[in-house]
N, C-alpha and C. Protein backbone atom coordinates (compact mmCIF):
# COMPACT_ATOMS: atom_id res chain seq x y z
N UNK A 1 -116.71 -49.86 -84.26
CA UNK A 1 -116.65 -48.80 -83.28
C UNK A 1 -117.49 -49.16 -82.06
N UNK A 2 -118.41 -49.74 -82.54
CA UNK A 2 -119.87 -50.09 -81.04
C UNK A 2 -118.99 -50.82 -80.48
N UNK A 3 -118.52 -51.94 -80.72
CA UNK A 3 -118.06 -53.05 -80.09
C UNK A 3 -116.78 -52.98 -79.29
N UNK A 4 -116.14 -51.93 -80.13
CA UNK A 4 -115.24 -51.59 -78.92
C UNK A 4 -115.19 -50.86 -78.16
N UNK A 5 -116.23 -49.98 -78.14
CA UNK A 5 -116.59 -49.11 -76.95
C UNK A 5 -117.24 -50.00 -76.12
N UNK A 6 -118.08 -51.10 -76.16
CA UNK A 6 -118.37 -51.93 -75.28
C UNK A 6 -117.65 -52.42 -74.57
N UNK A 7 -116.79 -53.27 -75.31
CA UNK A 7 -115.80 -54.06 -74.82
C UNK A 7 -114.79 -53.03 -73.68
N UNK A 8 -114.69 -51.45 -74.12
CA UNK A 8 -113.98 -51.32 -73.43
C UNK A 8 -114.66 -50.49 -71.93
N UNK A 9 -115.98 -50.95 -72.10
CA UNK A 9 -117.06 -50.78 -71.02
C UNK A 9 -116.51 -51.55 -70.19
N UNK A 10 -117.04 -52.73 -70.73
CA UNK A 10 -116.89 -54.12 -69.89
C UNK A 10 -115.29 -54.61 -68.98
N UNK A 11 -114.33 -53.75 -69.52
CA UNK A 11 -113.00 -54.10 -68.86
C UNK A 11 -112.66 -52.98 -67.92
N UNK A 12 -113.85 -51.77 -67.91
CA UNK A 12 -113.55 -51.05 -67.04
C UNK A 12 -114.33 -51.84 -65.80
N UNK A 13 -115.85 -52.13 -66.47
CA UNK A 13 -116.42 -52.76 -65.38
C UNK A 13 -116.13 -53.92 -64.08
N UNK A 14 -115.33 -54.76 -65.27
CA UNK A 14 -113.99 -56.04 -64.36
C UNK A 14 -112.97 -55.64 -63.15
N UNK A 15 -112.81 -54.24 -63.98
CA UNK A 15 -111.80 -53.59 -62.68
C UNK A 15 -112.60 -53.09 -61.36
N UNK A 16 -113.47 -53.23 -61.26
CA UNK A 16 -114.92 -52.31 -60.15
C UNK A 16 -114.70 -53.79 -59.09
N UNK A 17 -115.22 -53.41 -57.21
CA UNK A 17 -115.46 -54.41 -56.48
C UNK A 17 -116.08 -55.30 -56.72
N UNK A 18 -116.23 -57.06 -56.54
CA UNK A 18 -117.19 -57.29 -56.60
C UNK A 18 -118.51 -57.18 -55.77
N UNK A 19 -120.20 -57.01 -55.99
CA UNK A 19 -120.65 -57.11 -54.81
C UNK A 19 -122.05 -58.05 -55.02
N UNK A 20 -121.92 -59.15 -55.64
CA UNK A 20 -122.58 -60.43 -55.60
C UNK A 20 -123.84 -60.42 -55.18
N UNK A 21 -125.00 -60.78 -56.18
CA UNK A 21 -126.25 -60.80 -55.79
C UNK A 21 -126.76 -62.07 -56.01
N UNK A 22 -127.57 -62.73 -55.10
CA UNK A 22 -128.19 -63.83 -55.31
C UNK A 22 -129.87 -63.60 -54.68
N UNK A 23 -130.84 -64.56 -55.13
CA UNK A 23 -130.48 -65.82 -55.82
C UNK A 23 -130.83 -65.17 -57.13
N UNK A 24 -130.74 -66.12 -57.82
CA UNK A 24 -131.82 -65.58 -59.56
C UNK A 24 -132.28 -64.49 -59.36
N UNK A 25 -132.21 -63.93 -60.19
CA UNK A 25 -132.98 -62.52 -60.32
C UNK A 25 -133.47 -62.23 -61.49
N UNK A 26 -134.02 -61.31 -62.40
CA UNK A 26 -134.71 -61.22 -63.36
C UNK A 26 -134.81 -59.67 -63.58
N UNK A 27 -133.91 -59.11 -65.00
CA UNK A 27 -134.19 -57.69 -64.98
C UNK A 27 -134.27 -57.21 -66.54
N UNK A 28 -135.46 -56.41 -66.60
CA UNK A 28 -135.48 -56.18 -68.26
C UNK A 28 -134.26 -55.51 -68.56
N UNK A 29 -134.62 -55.57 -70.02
CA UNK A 29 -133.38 -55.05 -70.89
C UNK A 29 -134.10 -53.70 -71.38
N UNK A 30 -133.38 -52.74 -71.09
CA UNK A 30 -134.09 -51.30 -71.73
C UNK A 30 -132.88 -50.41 -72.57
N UNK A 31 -132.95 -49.79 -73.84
CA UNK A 31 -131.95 -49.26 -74.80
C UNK A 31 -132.44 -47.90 -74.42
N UNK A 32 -131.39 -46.74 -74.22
CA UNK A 32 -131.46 -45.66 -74.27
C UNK A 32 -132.04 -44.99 -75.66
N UNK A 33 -133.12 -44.20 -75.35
CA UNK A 33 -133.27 -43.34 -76.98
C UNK A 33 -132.31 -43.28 -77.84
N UNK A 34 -132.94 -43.68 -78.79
CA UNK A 34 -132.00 -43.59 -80.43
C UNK A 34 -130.86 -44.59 -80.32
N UNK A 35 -130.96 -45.36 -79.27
CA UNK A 35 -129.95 -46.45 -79.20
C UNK A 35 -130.00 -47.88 -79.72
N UNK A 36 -129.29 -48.56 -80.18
CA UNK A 36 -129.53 -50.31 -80.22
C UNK A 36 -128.73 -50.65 -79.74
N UNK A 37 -127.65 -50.35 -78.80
CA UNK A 37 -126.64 -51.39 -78.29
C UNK A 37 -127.12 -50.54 -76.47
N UNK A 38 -126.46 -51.72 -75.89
CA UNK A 38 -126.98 -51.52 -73.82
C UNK A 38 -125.74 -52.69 -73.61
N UNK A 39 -125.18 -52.53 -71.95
CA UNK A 39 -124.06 -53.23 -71.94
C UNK A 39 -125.13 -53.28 -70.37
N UNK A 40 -124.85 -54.38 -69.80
CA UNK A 40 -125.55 -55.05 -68.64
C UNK A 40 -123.99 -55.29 -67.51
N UNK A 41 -124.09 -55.05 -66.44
CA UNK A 41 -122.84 -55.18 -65.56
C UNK A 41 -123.33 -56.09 -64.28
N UNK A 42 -122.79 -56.96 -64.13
CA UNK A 42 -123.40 -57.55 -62.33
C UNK A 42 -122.42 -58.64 -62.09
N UNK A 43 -122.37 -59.03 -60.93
CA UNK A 43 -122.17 -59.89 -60.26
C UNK A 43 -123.06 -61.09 -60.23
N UNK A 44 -122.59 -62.09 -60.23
CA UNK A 44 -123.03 -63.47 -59.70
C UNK A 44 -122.24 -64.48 -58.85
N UNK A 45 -123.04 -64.92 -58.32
CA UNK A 45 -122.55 -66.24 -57.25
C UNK A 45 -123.04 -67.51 -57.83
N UNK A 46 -122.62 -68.42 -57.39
CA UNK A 46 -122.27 -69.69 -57.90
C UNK A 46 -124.09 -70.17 -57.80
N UNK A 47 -124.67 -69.61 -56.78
CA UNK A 47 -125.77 -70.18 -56.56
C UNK A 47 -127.18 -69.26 -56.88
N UNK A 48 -127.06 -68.28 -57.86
CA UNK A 48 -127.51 -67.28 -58.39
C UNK A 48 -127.10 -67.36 -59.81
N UNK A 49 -128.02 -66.20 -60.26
CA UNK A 49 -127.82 -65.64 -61.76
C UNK A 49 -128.94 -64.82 -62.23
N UNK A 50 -129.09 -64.25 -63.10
CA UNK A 50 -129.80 -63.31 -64.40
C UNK A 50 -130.84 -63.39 -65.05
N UNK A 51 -131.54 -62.98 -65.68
CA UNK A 51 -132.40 -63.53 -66.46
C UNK A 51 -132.49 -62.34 -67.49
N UNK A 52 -131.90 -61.72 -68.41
CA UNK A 52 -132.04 -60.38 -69.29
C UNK A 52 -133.15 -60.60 -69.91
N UNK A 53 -134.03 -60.03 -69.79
CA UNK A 53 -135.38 -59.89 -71.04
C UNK A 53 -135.59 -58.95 -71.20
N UNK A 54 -135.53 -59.26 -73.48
CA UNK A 54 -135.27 -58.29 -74.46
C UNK A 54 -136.66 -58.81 -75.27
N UNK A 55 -137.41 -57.69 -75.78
CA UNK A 55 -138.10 -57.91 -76.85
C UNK A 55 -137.80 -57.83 -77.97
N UNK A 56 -137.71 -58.53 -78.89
CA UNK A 56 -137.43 -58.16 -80.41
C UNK A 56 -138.57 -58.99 -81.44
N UNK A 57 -138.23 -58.30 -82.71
CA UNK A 57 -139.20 -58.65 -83.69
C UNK A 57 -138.08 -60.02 -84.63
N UNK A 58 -139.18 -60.61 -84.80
CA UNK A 58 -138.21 -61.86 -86.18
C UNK A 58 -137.29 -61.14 -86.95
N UNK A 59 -136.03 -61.73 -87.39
CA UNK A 59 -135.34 -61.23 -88.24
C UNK A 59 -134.75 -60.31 -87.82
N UNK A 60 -134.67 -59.91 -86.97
CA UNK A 60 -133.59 -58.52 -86.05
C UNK A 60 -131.82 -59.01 -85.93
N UNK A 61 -130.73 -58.58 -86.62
CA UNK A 61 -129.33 -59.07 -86.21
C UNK A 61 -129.22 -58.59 -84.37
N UNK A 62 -128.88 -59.84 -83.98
CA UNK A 62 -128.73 -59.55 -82.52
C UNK A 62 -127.02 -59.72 -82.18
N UNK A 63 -126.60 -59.04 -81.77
CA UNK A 63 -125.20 -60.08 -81.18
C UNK A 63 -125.15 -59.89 -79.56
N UNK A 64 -124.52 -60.45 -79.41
CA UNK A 64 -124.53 -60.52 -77.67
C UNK A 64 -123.30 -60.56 -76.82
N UNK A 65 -122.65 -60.56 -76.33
CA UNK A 65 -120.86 -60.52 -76.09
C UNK A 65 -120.76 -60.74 -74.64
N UNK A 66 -119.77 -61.58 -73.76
CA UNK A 66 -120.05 -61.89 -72.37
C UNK A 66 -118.80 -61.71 -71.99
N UNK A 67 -118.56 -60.93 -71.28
CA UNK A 67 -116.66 -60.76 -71.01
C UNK A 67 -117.19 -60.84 -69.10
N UNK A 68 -115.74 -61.49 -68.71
CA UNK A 68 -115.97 -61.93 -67.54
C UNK A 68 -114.37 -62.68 -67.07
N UNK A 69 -113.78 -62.61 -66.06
CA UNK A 69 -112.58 -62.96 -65.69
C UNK A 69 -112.76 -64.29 -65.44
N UNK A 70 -113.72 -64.93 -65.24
CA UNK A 70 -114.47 -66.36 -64.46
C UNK A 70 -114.78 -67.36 -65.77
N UNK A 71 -113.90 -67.79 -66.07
CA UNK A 71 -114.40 -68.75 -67.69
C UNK A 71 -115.49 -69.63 -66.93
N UNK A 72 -115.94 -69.75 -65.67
CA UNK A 72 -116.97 -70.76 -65.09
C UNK A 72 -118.70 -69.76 -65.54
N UNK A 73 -118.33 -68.44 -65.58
CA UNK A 73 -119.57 -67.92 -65.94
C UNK A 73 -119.86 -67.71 -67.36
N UNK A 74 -120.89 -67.96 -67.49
CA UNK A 74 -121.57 -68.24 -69.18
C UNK A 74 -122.86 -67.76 -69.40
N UNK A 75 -123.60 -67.45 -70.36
CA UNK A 75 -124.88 -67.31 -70.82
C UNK A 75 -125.70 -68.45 -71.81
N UNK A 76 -126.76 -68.69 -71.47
CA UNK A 76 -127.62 -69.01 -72.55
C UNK A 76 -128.90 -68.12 -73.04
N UNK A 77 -129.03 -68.25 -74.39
CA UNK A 77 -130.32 -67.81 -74.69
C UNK A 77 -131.47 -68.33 -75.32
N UNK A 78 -132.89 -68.07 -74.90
CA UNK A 78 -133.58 -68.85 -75.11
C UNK A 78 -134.76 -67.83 -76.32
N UNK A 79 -135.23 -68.25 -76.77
CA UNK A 79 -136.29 -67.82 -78.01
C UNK A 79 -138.08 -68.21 -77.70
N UNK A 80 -138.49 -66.96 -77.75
CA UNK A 80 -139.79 -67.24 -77.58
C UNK A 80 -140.65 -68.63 -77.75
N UNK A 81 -141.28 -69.46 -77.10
CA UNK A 81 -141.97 -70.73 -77.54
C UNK A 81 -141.14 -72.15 -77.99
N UNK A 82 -139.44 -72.06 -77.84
CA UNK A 82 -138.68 -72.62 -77.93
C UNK A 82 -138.01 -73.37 -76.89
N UNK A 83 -137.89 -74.56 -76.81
CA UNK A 83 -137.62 -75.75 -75.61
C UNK A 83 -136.29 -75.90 -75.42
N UNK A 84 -135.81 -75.35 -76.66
CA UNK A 84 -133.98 -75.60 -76.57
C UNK A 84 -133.27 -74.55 -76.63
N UNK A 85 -131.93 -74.18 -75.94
CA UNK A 85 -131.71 -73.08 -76.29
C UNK A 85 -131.29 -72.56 -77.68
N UNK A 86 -131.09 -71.28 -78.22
CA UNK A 86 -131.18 -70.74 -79.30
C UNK A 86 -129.52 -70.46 -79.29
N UNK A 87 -128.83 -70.08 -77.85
CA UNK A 87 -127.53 -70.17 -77.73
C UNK A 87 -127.43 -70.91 -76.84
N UNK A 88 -125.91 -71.78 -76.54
CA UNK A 88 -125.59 -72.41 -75.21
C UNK A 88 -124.22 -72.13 -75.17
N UNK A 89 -124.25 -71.58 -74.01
CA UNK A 89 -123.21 -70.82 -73.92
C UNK A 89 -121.94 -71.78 -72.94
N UNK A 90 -122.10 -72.65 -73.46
CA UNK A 90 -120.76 -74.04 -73.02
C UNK A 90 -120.64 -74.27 -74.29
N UNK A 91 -120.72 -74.12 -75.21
CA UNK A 91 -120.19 -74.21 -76.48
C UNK A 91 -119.27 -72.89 -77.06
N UNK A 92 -119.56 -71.68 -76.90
CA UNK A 92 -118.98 -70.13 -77.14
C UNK A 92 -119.06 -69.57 -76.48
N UNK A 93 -118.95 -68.15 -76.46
CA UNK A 93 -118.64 -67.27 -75.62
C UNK A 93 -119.74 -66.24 -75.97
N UNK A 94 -119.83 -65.93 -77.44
CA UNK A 94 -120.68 -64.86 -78.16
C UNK A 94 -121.51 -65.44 -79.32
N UNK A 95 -122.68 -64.59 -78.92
CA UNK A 95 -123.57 -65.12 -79.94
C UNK A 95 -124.16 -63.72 -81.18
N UNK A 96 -124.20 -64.58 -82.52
CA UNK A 96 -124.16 -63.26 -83.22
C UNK A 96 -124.85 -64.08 -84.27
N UNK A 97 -126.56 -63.23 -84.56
CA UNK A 97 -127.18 -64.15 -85.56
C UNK A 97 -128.47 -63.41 -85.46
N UNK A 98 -129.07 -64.02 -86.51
CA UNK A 98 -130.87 -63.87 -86.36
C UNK A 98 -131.86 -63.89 -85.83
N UNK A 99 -132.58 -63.10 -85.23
CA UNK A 99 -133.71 -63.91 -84.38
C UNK A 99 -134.90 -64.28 -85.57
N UNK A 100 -135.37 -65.57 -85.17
CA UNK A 100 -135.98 -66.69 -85.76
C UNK A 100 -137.47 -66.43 -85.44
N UNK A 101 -137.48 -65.71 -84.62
CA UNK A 101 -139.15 -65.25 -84.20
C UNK A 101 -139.05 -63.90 -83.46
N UNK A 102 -140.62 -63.30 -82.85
CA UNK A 102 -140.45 -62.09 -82.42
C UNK A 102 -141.06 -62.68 -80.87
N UNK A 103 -140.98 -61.64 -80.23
CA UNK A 103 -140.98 -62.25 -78.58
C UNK A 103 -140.29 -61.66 -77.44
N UNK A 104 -140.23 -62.07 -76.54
CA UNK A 104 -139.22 -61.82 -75.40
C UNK A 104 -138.83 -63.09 -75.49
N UNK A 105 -137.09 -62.22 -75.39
CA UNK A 105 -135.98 -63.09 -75.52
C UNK A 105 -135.61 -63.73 -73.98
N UNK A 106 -134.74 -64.61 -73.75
CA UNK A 106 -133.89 -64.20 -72.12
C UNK A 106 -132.70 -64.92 -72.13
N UNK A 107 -131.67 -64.01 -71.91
CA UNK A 107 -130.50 -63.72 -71.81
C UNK A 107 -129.97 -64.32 -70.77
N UNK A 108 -129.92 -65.67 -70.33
CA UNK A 108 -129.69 -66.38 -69.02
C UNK A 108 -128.22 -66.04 -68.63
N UNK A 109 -127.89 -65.57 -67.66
CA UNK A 109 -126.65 -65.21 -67.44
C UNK A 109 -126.09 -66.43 -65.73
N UNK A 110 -125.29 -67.08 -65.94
CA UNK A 110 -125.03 -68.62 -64.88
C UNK A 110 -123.53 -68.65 -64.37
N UNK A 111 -123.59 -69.69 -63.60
CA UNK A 111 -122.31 -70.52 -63.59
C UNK A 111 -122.50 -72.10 -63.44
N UNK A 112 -121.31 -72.36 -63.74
CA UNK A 112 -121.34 -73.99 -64.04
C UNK A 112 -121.39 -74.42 -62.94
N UNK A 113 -122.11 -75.88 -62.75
CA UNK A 113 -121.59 -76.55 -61.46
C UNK A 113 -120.96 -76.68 -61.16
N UNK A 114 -119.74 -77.07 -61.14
CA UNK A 114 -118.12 -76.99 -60.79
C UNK A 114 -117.86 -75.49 -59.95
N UNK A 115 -118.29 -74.24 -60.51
CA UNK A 115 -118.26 -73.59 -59.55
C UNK A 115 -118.96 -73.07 -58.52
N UNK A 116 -120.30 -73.92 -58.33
CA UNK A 116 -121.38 -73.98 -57.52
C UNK A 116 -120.21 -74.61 -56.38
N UNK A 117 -119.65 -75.72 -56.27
CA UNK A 117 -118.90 -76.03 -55.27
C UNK A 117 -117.93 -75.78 -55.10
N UNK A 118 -117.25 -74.75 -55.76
CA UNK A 118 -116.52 -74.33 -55.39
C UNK A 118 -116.90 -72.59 -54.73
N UNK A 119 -117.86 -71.94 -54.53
CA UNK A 119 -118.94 -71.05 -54.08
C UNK A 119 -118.05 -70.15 -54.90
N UNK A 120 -118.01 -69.97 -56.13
CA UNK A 120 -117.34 -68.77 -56.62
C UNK A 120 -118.59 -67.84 -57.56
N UNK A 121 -117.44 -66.46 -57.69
CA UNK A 121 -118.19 -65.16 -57.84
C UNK A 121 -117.41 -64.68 -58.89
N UNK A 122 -118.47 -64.32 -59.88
CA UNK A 122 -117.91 -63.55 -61.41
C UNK A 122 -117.98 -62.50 -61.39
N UNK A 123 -117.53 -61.59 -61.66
CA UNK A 123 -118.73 -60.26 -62.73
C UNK A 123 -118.12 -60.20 -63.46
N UNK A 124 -119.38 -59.35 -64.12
CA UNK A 124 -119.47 -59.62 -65.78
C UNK A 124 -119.86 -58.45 -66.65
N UNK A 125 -119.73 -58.41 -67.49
CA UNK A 125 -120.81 -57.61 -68.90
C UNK A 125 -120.94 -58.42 -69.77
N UNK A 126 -122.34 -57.77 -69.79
CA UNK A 126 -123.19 -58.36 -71.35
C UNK A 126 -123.28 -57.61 -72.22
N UNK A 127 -123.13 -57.32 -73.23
CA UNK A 127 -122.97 -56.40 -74.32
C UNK A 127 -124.08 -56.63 -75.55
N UNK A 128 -125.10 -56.04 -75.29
CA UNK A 128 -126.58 -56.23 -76.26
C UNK A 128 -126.47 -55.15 -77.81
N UNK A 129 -126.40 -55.70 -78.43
CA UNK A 129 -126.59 -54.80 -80.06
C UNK A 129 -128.05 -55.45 -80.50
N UNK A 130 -128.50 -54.69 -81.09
CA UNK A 130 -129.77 -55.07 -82.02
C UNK A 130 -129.64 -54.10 -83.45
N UNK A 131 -129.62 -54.73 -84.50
CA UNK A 131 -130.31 -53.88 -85.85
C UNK A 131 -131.20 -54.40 -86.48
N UNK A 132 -131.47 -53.84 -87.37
CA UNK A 132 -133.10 -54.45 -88.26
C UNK A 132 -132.08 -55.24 -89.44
């Protein structure tokens, strides 16, 4: 049921103008009372992007979901004290798993080089669940 009320967040959100923010930016992640799922909406440019930061405790099921008309825009995520990412999001689309430690997370939200030169513009949703 969560997931498709997200999802069908996120395809309303696709249908909205775009209006493109650059450069990098950086914005916490906050869940409404009594909530564990938050859906994130924005724009990016080729030469810009996101930074979602989520706190969570070790062992929390996280999933994460990236819908976007632009297969050039992607996410990675990175894990507290960790050098590599935890997701890479040129490999999938969605990430759905454990967190391995507690921390602030970040939810890198990008585009590929390829569409750096080509100056293109996504938007997107991110679709955040957390349970214990």
């Amino acid at each position: 049921m969560l997931k498709s009320v997200l999802i069908a967040v996120a395809l309303a959100a696709l249908a909205l103008p775009s209006s493109a923010q650059t450069p990098h930016r950086t914005e916490q992640v906050r869940f409404a009372k009594g909530s564990s799922a938050t859906a994130m909406m924005g724009s990016i440019r080729a030469d810009g992007g996101v930074d979602y930061i989520l706190t969570l405790r070790a062992g929390q099921a996280l999933e994460v979901l990236m819908r976007t008309r632009n297969a050039s825009a992607r996410f990675n995520m990175m894990a507290p004290g960790m050098d590599e990412p935890l997701f890479n999001g040129s490999n999938a689309r969605d990430y759905v798993g454990r967190t391995p430690v507690g921390g602030a997370y970040r939810i890198i939200v990008y585009m590929t080089e390829e569409a750096a030169m080509r100056d293109e513009i996504a938007d997107y949703v991110v679709a955040i669940s957390v349970t214990d």
